[in-house]
Protein backbone atom coordinates (compact mmCIF):
# COMPACT_ATOMS: atom_id res chain seq x y z
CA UNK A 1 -13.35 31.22 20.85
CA UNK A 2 -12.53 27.64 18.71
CA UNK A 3 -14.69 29.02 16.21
CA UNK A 4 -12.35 32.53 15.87
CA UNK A 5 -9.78 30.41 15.72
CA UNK A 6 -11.08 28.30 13.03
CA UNK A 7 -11.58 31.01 11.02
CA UNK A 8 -8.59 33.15 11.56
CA UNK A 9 -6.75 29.56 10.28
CA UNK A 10 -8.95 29.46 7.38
CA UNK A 11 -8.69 33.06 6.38
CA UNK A 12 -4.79 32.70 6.92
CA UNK A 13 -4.94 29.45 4.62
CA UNK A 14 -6.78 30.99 1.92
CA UNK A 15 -4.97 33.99 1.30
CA UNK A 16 -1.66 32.23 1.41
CA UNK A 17 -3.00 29.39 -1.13
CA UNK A 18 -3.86 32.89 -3.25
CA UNK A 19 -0.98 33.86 -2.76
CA UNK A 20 0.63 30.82 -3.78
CA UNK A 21 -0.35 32.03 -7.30
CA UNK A 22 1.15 34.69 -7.50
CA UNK A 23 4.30 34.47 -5.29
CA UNK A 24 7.25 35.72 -7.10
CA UNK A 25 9.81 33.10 -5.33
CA UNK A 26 10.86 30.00 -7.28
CA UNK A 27 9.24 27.24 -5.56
CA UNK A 28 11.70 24.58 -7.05
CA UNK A 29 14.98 27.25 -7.19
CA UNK A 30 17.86 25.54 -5.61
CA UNK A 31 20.69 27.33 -4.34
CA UNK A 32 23.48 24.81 -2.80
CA UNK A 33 24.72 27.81 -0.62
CA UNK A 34 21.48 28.00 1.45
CA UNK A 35 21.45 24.30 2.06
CA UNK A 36 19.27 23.79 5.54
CA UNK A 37 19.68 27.05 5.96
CA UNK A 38 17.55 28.37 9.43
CA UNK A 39 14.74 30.91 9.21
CA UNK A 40 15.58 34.59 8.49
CA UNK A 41 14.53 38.00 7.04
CA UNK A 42 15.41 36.75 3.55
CA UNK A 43 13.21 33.28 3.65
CA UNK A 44 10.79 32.64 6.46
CA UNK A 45 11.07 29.07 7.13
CA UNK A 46 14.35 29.05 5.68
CA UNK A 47 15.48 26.35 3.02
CA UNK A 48 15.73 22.48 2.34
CA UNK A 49 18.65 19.99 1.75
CA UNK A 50 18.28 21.52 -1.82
CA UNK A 51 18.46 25.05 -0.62
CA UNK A 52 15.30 25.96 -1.72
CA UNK A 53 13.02 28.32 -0.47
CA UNK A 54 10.77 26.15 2.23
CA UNK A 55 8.11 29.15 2.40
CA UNK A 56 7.35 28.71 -1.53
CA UNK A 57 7.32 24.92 -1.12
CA UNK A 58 5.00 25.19 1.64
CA UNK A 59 2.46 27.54 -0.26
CA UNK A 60 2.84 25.64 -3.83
CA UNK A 61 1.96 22.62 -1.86
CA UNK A 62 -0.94 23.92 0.12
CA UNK A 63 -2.65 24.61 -3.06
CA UNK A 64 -2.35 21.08 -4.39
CA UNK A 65 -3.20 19.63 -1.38
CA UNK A 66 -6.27 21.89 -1.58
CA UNK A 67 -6.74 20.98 -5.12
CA UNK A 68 -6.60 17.19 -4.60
CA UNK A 69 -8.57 17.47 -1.64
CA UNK A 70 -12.00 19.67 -3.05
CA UNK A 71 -11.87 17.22 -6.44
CA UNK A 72 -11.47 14.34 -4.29
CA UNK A 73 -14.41 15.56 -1.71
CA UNK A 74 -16.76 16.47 -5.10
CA UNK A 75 -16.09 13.15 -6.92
CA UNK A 76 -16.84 10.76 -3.14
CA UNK A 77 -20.04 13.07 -2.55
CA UNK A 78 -21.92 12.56 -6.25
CA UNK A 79 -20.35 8.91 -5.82
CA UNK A 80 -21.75 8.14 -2.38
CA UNK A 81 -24.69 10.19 -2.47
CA UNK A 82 -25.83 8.23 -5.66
CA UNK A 83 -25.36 5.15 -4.37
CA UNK A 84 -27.07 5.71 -1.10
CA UNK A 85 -29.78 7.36 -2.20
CA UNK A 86 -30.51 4.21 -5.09
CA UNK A 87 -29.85 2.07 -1.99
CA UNK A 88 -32.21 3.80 0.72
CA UNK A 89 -34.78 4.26 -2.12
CA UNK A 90 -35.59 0.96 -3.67
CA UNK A 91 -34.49 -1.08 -0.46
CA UNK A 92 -34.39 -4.80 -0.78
CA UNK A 93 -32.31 -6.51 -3.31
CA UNK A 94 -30.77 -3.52 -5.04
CA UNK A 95 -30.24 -2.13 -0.93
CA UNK A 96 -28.64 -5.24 -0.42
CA UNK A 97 -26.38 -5.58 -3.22
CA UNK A 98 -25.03 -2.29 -3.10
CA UNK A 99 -24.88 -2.42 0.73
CA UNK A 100 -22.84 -5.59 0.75
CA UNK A 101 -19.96 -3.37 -1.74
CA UNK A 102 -20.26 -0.63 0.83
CA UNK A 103 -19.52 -3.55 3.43
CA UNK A 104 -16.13 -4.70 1.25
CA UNK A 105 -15.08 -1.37 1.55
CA UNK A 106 -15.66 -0.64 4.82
CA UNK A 107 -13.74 -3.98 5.81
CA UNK A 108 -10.41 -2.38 5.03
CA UNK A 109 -8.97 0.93 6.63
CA UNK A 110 -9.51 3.71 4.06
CA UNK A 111 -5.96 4.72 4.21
CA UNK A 112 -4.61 0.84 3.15
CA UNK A 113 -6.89 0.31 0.47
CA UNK A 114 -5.61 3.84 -0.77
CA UNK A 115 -2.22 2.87 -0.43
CA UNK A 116 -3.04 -0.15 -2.56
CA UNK A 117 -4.66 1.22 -4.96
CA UNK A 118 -2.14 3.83 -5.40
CA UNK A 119 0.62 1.12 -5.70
CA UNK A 120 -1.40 -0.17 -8.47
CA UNK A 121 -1.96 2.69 -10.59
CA UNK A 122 1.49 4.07 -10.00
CA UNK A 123 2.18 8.07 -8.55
CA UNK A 124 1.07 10.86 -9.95
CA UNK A 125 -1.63 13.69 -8.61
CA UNK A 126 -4.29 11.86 -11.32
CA UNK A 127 -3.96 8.94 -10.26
CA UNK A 128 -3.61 10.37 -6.39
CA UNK A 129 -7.30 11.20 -6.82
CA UNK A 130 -8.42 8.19 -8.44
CA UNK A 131 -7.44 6.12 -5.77
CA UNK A 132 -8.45 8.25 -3.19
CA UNK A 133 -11.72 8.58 -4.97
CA UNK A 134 -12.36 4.65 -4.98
CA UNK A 135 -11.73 4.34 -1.33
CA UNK A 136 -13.82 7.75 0.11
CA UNK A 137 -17.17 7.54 -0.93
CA UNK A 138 -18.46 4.98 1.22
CA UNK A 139 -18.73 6.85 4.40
CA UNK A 140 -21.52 9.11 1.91
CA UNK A 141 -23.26 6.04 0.89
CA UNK A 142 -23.60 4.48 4.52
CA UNK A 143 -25.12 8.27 5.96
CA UNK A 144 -27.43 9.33 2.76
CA UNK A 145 -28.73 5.06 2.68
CA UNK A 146 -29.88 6.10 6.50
CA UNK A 147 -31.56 9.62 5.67
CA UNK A 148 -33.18 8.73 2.63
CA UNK A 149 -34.85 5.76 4.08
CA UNK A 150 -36.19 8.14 6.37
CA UNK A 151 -37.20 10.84 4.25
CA UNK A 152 -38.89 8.59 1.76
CA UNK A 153 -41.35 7.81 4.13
CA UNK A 154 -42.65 11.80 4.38
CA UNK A 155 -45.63 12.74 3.32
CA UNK A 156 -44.67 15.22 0.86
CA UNK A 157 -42.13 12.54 -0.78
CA UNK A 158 -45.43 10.45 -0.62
CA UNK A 159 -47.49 12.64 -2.30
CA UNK A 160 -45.39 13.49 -4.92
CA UNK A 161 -45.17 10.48 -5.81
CA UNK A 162 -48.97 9.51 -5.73
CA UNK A 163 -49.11 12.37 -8.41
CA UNK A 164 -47.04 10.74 -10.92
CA UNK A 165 -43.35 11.96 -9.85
CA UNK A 166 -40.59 10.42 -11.35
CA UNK A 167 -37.45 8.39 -9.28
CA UNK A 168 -35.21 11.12 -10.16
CA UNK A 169 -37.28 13.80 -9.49
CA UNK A 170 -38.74 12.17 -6.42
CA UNK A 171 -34.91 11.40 -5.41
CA UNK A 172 -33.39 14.90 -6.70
CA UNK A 173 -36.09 17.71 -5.74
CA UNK A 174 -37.76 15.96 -2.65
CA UNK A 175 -35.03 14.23 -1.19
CA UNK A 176 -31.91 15.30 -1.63
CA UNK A 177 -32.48 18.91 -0.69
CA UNK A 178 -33.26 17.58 3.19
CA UNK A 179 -29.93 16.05 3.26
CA UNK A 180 -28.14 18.87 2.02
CA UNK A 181 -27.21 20.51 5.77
CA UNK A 182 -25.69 16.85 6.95
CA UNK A 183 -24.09 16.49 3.23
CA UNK A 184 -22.00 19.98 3.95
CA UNK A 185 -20.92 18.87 7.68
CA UNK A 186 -19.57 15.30 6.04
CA UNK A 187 -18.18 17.04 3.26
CA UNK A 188 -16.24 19.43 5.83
CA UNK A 189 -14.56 16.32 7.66
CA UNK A 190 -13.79 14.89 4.06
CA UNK A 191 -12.02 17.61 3.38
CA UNK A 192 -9.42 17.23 6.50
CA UNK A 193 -9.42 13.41 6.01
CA UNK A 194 -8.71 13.46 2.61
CA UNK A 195 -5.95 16.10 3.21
CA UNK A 196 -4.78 13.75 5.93
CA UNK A 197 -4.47 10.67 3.20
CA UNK A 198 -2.69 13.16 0.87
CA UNK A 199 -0.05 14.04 2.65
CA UNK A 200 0.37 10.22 3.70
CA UNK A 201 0.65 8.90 0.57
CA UNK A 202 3.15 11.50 -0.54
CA UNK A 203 4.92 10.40 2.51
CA UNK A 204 5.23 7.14 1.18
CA UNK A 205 6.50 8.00 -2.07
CA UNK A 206 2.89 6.86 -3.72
CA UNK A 207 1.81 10.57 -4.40
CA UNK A 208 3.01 13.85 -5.52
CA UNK A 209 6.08 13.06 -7.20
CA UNK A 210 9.57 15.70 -7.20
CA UNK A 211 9.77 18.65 -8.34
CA UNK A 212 6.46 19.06 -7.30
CA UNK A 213 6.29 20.25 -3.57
CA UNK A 214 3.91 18.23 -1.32
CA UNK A 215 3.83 18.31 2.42
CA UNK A 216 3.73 14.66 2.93
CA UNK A 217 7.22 14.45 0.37
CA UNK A 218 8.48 17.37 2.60
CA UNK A 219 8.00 15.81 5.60
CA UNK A 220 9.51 12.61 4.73
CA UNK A 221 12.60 14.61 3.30
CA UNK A 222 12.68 16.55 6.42
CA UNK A 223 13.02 13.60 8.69
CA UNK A 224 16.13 12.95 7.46
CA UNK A 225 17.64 16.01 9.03
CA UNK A 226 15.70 16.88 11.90
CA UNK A 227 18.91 16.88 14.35
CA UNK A 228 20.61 19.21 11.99
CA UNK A 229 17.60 21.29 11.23
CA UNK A 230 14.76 20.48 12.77
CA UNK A 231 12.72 23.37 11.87
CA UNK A 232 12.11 22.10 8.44
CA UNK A 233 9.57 19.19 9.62
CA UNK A 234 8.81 21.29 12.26
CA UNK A 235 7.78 23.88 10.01
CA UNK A 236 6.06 22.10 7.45
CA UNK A 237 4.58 19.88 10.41
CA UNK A 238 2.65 22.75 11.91
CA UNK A 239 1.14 23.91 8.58
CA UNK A 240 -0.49 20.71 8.12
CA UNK A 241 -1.53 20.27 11.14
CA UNK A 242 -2.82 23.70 11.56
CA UNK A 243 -5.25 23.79 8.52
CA UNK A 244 -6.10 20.34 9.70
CA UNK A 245 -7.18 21.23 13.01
CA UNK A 246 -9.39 24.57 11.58
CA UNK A 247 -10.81 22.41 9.26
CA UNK A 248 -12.20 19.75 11.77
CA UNK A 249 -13.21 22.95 14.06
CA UNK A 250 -15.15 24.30 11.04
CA UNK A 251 -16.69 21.01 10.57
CA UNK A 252 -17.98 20.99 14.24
CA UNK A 253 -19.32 24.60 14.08
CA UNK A 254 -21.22 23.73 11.03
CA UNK A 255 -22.78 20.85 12.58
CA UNK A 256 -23.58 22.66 15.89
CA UNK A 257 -25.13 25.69 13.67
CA UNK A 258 -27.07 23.03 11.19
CA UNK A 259 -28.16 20.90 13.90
CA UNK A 260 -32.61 21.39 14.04
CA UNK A 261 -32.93 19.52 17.12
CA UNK A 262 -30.34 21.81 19.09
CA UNK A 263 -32.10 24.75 17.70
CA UNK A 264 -35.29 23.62 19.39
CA UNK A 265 -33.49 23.26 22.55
């Protein structure tokens, strides 16, 4: 059942952020005489302070939110997975110096050092993703440091490397592809998380800056006038958390589906 629903979400998501290309509606058109104007047959979710058309807002921001959040999942994954895999690997000294980083990072909340680094570098969507890129990648390091000190210890990884295999290769064609399954199911939850962090920054003013439609900068501007139309954060509330939630319920059927031992159950 969760998992029809996760799809039917995910379907619905995808062919709206599609169809965010190619909708023919203005997504920064204002029009003072449909200021906070309800829902209707004309425009779905109906329109912002600006009178613009909250529909086309909503599916221009979905795909930068999407954007921001598969470039931002990519760069944390080659990021952590490098590091952990160096640090599982050699073990000792060059474990425990790149360990102890990890441990810096980890001492903050993601979301705050975000915020700080965002603050730093100033808004913008590249700068968005730098700063979410700098704070992400440890939860990758901390999970591939764990498998690969287990996997080094295989025999095959072993006997590779008796017969003259290279760190890279040993790391790259031995390794990695056993850590692939747990790599997707991370990457899944990444996805939501960094989706999450999106939207909050925007929220704050520290990410997608106007005319650019975000959810987080829609949902702050919507606050403003939820007695007088409250279906604007409303609307723009259950969008995020609807791809949210299909996104976390994907994550868990890929896990259940990946999982060996449950298999042998």
């Amino acid at each position: 059942m969760m998992k029809t629903f996760a799809c039917v979400i995910l379907g619905f998501w995808l062919v709206a952020t599609l169809a965010g290309y190619f909708f023919a509606h203005d997504a920064n058109a204002i029009d003072l005489n449909l200021v906070l104007h309800s829902p209707s047959l004309r425009h779905w979710f109906g329109a912002d302070e600006l009178g613009r058309d909250i529909l086309a807002r909503v599916l221009t921001g979905v795909k930068i939110s999407a954007l921001v959040a598969l470039v931002v999942t990519a760069i944390t994954m080659v990021m952590g997975v490098l590091v952990g895999m160096l640090a599982g690997f050699y073990g000792g000294k060059v474990d425990a110096f790149l360990m102890q980083i990890t441990d810096v990072f980890l001492a903050f909340p993601g979301i705050l050092l975000a915020i700080a680094f965002a603050a730093v570098l100033g808004p913008g969507i590249g700068n968005l993703i730098l700063a979410l890129s700098l704070t992400g990648w440890v939860s990758y390091a901390r999970l591939t440091r764990g498998q690969t000190m287990s996997l080094r210890s295989r025999q095959h990884v072993q006997a590779a490397q008796s017969l003259g295999a290279g760190v890279p290769r040993l790391l790259f064609k031995h390794i990695l592809p056993l850590m692939t399954s747990i790599l997707v199911v991370e990457a899944a939850y990444s996805l939501a998380s960094v989706m999450i962090a999106e939207a909050s920054l925007s929220f704050l003013g520290l990410g997608i800056q106007a005319p650019h439609a975000s959810w987080g900068a829609m949902l702050r501007d919507g606050v403003r006038f939820m007695l007088v139309a409250p279906h604007y954060v409303l609307i723009v509330g259950l969008c995020l958390m609807s791809l949210i939630l299909a996104i976390n319920l994907g994550g868990d059927y890929l896990r259940d589906k990946l999982d060996v031992r449950r298999d042998m159950e």
